[in-house]
PDB file of N, CA and C in Angstrom:
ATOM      1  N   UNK A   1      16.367   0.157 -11.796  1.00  0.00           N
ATOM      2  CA  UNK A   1      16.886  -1.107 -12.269  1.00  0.00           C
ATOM      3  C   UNK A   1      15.891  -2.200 -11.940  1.00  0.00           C
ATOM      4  N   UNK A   2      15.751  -3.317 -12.629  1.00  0.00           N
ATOM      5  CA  UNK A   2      15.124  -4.675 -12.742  1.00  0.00           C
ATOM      6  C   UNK A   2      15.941  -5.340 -11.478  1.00  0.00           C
ATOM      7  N   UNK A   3      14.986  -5.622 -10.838  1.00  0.00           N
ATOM      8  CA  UNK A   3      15.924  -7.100  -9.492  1.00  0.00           C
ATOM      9  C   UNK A   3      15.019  -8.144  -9.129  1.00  0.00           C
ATOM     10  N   UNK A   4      15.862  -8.741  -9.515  1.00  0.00           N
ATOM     11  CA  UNK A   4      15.421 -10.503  -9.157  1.00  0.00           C
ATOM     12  C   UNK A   4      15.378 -10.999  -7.617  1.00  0.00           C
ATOM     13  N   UNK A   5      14.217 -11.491  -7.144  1.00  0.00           N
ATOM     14  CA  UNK A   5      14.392 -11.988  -5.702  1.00  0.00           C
ATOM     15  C   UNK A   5      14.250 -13.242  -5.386  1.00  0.00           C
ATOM     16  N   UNK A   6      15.451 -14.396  -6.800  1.00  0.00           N
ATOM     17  CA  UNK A   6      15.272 -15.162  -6.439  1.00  0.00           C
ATOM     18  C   UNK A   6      16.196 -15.807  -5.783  1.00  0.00           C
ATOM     19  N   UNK A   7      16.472 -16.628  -4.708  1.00  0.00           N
ATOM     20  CA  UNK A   7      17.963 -16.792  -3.875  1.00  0.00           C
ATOM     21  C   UNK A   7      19.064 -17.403  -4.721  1.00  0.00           C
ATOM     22  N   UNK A   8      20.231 -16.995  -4.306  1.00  0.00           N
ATOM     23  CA  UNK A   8      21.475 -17.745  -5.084  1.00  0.00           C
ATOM     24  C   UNK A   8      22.038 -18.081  -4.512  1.00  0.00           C
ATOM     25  N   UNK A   9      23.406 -18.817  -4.398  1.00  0.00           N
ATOM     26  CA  UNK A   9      23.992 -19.651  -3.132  1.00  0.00           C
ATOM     27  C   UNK A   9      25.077 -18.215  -3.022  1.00  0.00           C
ATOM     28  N   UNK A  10      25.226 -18.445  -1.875  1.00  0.00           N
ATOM     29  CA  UNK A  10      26.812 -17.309  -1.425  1.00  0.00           C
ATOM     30  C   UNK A  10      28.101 -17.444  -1.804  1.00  0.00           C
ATOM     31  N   UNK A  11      28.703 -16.663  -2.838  1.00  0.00           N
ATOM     32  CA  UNK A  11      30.135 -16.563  -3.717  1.00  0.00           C
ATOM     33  C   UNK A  11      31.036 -16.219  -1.893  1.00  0.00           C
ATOM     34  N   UNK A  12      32.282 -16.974  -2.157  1.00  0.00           N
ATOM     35  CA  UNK A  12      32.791 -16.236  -0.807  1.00  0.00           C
ATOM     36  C   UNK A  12      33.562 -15.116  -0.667  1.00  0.00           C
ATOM     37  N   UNK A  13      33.182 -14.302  -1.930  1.00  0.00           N
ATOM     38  CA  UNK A  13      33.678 -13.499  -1.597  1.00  0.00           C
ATOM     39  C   UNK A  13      32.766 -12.201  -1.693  1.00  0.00           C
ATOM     40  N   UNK A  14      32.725 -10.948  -0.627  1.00  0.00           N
ATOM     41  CA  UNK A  14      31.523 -10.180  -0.514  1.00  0.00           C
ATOM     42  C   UNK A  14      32.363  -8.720   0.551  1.00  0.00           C
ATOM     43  N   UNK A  15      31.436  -8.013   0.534  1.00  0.00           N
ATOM     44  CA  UNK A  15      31.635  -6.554   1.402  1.00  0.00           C
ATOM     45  C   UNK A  15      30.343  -6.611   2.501  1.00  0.00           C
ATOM     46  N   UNK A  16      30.560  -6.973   3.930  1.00  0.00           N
ATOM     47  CA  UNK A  16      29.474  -6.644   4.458  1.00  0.00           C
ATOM     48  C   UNK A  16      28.988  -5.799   5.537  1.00  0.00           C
ATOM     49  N   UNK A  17      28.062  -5.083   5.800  1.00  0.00           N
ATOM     50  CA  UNK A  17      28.116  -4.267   6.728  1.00  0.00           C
ATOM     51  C   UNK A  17      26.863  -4.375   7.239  1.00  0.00           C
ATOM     52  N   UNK A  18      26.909  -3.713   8.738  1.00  0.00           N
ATOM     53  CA  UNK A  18      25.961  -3.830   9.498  1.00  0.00           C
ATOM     54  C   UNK A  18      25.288  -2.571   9.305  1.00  0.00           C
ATOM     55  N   UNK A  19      23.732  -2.145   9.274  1.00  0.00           N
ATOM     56  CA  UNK A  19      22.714  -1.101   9.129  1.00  0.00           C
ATOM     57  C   UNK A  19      21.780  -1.120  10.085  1.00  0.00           C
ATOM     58  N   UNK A  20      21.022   0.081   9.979  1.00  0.00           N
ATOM     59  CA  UNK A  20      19.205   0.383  10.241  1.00  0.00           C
ATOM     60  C   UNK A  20      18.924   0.680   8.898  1.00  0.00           C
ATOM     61  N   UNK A  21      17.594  -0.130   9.097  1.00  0.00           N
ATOM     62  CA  UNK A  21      17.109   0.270   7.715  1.00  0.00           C
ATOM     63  C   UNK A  21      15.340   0.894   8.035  1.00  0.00           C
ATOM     64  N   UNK A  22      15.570   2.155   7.950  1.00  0.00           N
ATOM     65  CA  UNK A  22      14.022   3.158   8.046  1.00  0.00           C
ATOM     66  C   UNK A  22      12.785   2.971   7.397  1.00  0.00           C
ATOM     67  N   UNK A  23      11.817   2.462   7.285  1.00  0.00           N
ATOM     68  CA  UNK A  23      10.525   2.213   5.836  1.00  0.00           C
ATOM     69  C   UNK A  23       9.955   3.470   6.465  1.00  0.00           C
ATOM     70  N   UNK A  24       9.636   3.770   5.221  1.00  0.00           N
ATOM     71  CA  UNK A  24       8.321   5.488   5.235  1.00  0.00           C
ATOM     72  C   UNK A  24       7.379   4.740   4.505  1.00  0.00           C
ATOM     73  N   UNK A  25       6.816   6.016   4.367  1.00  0.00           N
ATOM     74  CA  UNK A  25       5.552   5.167   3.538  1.00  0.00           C
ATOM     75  C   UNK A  25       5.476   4.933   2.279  1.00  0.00           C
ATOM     76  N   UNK A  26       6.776   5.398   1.272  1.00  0.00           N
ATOM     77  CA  UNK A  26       6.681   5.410   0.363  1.00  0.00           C
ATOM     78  C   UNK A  26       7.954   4.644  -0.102  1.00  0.00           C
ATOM     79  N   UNK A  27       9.268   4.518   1.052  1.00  0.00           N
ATOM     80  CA  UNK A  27      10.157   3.548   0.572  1.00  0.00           C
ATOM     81  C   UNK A  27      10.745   3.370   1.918  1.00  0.00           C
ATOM     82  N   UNK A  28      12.206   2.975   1.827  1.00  0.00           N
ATOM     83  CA  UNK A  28      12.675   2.938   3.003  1.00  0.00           C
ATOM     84  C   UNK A  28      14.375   3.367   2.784  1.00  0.00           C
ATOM     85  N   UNK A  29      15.346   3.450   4.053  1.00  0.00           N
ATOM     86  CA  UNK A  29      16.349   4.789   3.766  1.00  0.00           C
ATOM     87  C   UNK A  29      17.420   3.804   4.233  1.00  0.00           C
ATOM     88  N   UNK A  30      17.698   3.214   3.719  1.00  0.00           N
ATOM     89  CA  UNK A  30      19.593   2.455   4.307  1.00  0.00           C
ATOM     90  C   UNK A  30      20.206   3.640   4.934  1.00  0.00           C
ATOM     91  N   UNK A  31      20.846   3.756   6.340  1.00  0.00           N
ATOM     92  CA  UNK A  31      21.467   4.811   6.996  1.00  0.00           C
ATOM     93  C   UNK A  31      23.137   4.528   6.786  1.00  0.00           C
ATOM     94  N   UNK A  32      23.790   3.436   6.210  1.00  0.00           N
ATOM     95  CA  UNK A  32      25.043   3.126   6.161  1.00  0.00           C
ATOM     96  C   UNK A  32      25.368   3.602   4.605  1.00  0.00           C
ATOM     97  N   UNK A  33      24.112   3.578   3.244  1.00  0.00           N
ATOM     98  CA  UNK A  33      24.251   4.221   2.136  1.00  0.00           C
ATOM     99  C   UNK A  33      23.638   5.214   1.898  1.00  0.00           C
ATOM    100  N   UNK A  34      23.175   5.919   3.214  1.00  0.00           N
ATOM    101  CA  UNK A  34      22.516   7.056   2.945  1.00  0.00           C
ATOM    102  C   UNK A  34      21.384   7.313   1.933  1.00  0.00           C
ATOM    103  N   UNK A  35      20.825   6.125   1.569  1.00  0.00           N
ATOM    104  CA  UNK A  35      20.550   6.082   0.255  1.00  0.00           C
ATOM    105  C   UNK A  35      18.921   5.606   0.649  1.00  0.00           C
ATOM    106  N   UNK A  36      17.804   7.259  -0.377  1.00  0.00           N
ATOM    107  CA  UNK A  36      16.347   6.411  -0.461  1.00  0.00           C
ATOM    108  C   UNK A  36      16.031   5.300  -1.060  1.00  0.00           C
ATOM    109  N   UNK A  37      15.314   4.045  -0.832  1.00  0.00           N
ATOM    110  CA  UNK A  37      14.796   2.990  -2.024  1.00  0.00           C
ATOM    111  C   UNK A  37      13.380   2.715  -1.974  1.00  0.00           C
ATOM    112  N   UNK A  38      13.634   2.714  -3.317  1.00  0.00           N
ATOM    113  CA  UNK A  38      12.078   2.261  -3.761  1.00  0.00           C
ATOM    114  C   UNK A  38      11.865   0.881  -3.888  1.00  0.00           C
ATOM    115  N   UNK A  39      11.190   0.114  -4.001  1.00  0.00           N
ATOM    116  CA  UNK A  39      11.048  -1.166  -4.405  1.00  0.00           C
ATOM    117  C   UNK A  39       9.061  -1.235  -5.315  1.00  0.00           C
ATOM    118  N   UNK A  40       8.972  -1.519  -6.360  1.00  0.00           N
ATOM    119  CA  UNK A  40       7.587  -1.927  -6.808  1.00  0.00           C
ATOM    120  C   UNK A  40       7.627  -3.081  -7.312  1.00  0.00           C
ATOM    121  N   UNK A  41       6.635  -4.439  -7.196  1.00  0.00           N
ATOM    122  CA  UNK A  41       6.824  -5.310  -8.102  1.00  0.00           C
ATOM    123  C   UNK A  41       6.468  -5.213  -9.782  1.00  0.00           C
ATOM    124  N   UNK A  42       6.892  -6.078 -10.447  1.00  0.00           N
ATOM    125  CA  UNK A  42       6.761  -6.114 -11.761  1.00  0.00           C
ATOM    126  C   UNK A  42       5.494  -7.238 -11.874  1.00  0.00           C
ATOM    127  N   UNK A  43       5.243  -7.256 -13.304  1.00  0.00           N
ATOM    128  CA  UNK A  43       4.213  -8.096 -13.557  1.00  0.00           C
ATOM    129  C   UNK A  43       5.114  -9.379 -13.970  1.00  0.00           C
ATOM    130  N   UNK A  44       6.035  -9.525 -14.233  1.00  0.00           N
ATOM    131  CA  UNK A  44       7.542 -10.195 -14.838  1.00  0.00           C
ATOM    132  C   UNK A  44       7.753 -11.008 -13.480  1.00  0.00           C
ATOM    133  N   UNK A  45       7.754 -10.910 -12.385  1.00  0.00           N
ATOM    134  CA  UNK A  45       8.087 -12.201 -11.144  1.00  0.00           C
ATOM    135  C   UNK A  45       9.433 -10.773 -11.071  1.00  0.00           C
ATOM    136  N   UNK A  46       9.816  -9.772 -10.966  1.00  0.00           N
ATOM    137  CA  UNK A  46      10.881  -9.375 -10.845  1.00  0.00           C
ATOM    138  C   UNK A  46      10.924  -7.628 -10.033  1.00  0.00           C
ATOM    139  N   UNK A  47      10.995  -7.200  -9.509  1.00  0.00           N
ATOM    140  CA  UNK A  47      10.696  -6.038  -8.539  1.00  0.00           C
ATOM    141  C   UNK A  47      11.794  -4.633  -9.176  1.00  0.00           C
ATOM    142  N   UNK A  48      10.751  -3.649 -10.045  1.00  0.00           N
ATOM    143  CA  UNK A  48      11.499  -2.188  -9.609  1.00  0.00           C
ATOM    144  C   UNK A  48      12.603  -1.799  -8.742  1.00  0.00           C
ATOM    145  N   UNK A  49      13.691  -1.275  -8.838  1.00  0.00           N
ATOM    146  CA  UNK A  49      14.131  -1.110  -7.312  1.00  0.00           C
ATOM    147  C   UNK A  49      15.077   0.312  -7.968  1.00  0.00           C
ATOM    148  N   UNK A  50      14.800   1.122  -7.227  1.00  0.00           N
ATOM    149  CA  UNK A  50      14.999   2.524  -7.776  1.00  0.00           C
ATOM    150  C   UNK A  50      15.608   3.410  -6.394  1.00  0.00           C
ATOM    151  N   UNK A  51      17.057   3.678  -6.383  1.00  0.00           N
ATOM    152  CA  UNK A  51      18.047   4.334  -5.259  1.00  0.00           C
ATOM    153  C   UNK A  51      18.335   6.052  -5.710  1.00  0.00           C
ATOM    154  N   UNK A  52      18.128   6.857  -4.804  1.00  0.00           N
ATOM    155  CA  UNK A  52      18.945   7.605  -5.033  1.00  0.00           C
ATOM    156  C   UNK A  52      19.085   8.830  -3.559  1.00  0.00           C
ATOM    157  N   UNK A  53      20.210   9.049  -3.430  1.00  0.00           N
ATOM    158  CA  UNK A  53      20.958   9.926  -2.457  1.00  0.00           C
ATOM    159  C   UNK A  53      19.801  10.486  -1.531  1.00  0.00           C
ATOM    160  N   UNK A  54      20.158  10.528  -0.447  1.00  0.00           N
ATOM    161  CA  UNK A  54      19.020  10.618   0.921  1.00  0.00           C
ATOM    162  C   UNK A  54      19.304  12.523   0.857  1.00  0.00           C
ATOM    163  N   UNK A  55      18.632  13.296   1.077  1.00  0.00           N
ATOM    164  CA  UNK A  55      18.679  14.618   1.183  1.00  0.00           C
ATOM    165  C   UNK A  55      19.011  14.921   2.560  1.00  0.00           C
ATOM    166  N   UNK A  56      19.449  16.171   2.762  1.00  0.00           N
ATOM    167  CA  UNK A  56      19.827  16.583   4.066  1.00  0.00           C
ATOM    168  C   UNK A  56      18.303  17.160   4.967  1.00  0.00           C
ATOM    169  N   UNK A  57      18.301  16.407   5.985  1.00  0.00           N
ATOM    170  CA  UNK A  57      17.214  17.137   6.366  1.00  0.00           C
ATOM    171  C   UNK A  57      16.028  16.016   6.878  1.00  0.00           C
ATOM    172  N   UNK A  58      15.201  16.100   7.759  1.00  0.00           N
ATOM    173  CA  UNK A  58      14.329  15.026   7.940  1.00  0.00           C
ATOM    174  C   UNK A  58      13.683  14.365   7.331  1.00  0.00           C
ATOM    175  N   UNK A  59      13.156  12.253   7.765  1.00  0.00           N
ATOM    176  CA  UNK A  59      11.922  12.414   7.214  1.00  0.00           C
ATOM    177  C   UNK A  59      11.068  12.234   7.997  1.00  0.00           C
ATOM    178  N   UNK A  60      10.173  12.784   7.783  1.00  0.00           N
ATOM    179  CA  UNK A  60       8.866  13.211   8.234  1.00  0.00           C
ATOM    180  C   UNK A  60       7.969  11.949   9.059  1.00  0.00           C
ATOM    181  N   UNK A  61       8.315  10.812   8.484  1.00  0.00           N
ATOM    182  CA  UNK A  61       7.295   9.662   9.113  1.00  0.00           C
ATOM    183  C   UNK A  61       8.523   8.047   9.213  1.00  0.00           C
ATOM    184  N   UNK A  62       8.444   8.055   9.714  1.00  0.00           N
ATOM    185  CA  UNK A  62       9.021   6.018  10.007  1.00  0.00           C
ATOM    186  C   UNK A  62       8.319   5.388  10.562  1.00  0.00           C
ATOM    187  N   UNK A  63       7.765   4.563   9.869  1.00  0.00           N
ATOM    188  CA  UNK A  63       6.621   3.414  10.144  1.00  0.00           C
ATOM    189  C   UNK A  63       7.330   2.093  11.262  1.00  0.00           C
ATOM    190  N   UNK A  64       8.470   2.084  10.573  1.00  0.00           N
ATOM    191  CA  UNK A  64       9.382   0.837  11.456  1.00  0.00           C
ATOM    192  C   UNK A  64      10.386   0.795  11.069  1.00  0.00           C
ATOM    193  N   UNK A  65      11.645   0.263  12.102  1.00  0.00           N
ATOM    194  CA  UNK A  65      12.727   0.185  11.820  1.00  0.00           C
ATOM    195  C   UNK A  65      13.091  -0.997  12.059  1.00  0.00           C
ATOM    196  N   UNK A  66      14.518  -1.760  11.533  1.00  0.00           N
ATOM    197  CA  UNK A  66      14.962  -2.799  11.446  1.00  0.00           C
ATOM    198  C   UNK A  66      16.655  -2.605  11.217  1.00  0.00           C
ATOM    199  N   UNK A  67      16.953  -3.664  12.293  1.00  0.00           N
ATOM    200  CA  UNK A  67      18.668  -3.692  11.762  1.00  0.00           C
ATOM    201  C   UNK A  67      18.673  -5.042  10.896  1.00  0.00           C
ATOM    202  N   UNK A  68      19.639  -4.896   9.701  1.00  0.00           N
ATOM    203  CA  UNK A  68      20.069  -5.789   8.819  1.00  0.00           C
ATOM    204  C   UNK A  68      21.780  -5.501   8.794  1.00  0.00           C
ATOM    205  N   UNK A  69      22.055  -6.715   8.051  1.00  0.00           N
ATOM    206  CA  UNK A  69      23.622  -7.088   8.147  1.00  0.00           C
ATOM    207  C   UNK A  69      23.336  -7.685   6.133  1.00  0.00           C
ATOM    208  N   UNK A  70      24.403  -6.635   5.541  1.00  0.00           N
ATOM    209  CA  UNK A  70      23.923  -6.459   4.038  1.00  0.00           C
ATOM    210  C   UNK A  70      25.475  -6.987   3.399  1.00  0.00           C
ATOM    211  N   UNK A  71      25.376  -8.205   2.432  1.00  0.00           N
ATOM    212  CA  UNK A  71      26.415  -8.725   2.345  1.00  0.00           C
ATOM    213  C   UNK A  71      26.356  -8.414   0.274  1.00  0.00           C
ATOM    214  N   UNK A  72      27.055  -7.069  -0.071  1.00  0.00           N
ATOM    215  CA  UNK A  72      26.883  -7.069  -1.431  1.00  0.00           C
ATOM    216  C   UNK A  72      28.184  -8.180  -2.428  1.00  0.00           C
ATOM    217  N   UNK A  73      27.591  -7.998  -3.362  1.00  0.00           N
ATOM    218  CA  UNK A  73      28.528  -9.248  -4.642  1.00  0.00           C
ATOM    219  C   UNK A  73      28.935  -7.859  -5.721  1.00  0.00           C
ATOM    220  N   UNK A  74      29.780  -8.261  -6.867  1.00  0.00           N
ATOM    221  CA  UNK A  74      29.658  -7.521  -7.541  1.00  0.00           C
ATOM    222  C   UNK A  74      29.636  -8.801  -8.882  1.00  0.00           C
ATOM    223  N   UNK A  75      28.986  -8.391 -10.032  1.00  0.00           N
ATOM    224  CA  UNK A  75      29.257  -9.113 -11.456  1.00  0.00           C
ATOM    225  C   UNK A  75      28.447 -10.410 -11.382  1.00  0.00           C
ATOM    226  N   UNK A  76      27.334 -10.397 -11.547  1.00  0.00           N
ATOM    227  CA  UNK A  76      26.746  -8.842 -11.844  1.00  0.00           C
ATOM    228  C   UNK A  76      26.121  -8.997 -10.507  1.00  0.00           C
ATOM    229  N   UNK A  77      25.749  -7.346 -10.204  1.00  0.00           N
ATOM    230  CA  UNK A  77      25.537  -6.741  -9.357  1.00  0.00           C
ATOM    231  C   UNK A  77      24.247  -7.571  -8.157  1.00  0.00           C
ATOM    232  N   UNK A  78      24.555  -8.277  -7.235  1.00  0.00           N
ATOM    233  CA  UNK A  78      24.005  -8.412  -6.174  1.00  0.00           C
ATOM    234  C   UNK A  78      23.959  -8.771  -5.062  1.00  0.00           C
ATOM    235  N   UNK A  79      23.369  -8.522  -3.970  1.00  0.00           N
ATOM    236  CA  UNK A  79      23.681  -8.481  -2.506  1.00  0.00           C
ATOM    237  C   UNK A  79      22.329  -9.101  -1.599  1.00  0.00           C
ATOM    238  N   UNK A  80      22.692  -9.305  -0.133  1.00  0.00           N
ATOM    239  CA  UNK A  80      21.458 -10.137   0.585  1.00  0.00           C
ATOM    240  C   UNK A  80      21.356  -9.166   1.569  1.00  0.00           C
ATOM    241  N   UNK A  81      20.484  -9.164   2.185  1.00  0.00           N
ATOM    242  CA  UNK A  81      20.291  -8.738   3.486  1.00  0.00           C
ATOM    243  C   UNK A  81      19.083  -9.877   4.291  1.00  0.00           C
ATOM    244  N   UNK A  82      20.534  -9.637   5.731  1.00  0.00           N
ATOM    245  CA  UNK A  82      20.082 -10.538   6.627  1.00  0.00           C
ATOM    246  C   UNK A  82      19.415  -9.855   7.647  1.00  0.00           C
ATOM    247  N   UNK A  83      17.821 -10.109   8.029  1.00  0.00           N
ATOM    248  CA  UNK A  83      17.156  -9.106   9.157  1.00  0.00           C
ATOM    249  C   UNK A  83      16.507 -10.006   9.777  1.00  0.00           C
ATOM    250  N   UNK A  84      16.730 -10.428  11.539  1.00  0.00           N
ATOM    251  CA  UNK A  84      16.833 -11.553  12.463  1.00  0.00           C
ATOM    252  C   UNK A  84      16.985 -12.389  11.604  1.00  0.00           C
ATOM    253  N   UNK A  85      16.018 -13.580  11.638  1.00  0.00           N
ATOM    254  CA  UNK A  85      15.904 -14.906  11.101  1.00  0.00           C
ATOM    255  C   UNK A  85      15.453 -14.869   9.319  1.00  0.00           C
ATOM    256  N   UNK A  86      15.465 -14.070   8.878  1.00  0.00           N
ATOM    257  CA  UNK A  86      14.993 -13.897   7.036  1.00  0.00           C
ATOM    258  C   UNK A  86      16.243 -13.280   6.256  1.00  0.00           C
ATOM    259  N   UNK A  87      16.632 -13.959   5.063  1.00  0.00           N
ATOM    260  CA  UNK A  87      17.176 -13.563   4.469  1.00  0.00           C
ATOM    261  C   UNK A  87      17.152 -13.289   3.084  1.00  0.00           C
ATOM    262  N   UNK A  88      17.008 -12.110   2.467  1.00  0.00           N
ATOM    263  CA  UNK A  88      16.332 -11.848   1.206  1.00  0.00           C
ATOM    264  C   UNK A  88      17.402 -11.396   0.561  1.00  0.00           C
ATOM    265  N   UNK A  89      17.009 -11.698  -1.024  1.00  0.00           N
ATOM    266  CA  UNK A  89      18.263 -11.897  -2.086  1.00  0.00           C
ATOM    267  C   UNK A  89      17.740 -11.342  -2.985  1.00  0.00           C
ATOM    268  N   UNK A  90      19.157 -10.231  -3.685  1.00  0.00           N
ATOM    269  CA  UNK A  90      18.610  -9.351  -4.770  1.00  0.00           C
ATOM    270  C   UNK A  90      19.766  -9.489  -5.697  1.00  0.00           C
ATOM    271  N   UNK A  91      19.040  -9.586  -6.906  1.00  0.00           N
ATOM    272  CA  UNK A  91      19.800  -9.911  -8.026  1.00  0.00           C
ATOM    273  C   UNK A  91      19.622  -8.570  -9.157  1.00  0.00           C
ATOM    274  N   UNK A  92      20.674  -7.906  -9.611  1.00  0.00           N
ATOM    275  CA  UNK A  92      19.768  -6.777 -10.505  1.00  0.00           C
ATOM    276  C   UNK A  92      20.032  -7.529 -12.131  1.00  0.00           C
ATOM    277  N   UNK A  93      18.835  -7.661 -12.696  1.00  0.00           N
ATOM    278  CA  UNK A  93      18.875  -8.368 -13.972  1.00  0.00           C
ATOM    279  C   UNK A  93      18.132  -8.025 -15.429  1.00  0.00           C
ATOM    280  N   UNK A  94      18.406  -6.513 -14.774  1.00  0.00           N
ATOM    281  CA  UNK A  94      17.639  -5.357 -16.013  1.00  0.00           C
ATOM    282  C   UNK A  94      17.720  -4.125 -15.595  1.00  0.00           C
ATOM    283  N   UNK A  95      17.226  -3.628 -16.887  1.00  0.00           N
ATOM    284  CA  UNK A  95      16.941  -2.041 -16.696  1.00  0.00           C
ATOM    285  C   UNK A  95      15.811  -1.574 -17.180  1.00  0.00           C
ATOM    286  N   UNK A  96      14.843  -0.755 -16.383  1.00  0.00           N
ATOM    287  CA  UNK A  96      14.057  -0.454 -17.756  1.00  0.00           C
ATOM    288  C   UNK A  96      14.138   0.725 -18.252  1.00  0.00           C
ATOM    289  N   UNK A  97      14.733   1.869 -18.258  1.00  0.00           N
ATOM    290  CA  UNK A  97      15.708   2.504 -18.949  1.00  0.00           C
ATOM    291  C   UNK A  97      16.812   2.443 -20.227  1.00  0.00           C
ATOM    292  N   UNK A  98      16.457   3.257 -21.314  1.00  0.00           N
ATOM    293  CA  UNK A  98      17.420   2.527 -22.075  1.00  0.00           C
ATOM    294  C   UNK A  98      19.019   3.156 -21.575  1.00  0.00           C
ATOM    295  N   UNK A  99      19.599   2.560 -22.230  1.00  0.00           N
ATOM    296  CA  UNK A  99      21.440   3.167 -22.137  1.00  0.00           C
ATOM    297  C   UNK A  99      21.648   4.356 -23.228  1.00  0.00           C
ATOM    298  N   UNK A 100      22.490   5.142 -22.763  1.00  0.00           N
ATOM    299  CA  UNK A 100      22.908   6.228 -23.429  1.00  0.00           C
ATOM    300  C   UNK A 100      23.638   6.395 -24.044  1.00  0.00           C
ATOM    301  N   UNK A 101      23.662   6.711 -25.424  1.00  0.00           N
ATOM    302  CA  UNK A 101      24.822   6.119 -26.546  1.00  0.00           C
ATOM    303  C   UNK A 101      25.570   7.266 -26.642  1.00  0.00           C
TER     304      UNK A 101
END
């Protein structure tokens, strides 16, 4: 999916939870969604961001870890994460995939 990282003000209403979040060298592993992510930027001002299901079993390298406190939105789809003093904002505002008719 297409995500926007540009900030939006906070809707009050949200789901939030506290994490570690793992970086490898090739993405990094939310341990509360179990979930690998990718992130690449676009040439568009707008960042790749590509999830899918963490496998059973090790990984091999963690460069660094970090706790964040991840406050998602829904409609359309986006959420912040707060890690110490920075807070970064993701907006998903594409696909580059088409849809399946």
């Amino acid at each position: 999916m297409e995500v926007s990282l540009e900030p939006f003000s906070d809707p009050s209403e949200g789901s939030t939870y506290e994490t570690r979040i793992l970086y490898t060298g090739l993405g990094r592993v939310n341990l509360h969604t179990r979930m690998l992510q990718y992130m690449q930027p676009l040439s568009n001002g707008c960042v790749y961001f590509r999830e899918t299901p963490m496998p059973d079993g090790i990984v091999s390298r963690i460069y660094h870890t970090e706790y964040a406190r991840v406050t998602e939105y829904t409609k359309p789809r986006r959420w912040k994460e707060v890690v110490g003093d920075k807070v970064f904002h993701f907006t998903v505002c594409g696909s580059l995939t088409p849809k399946q008719t």
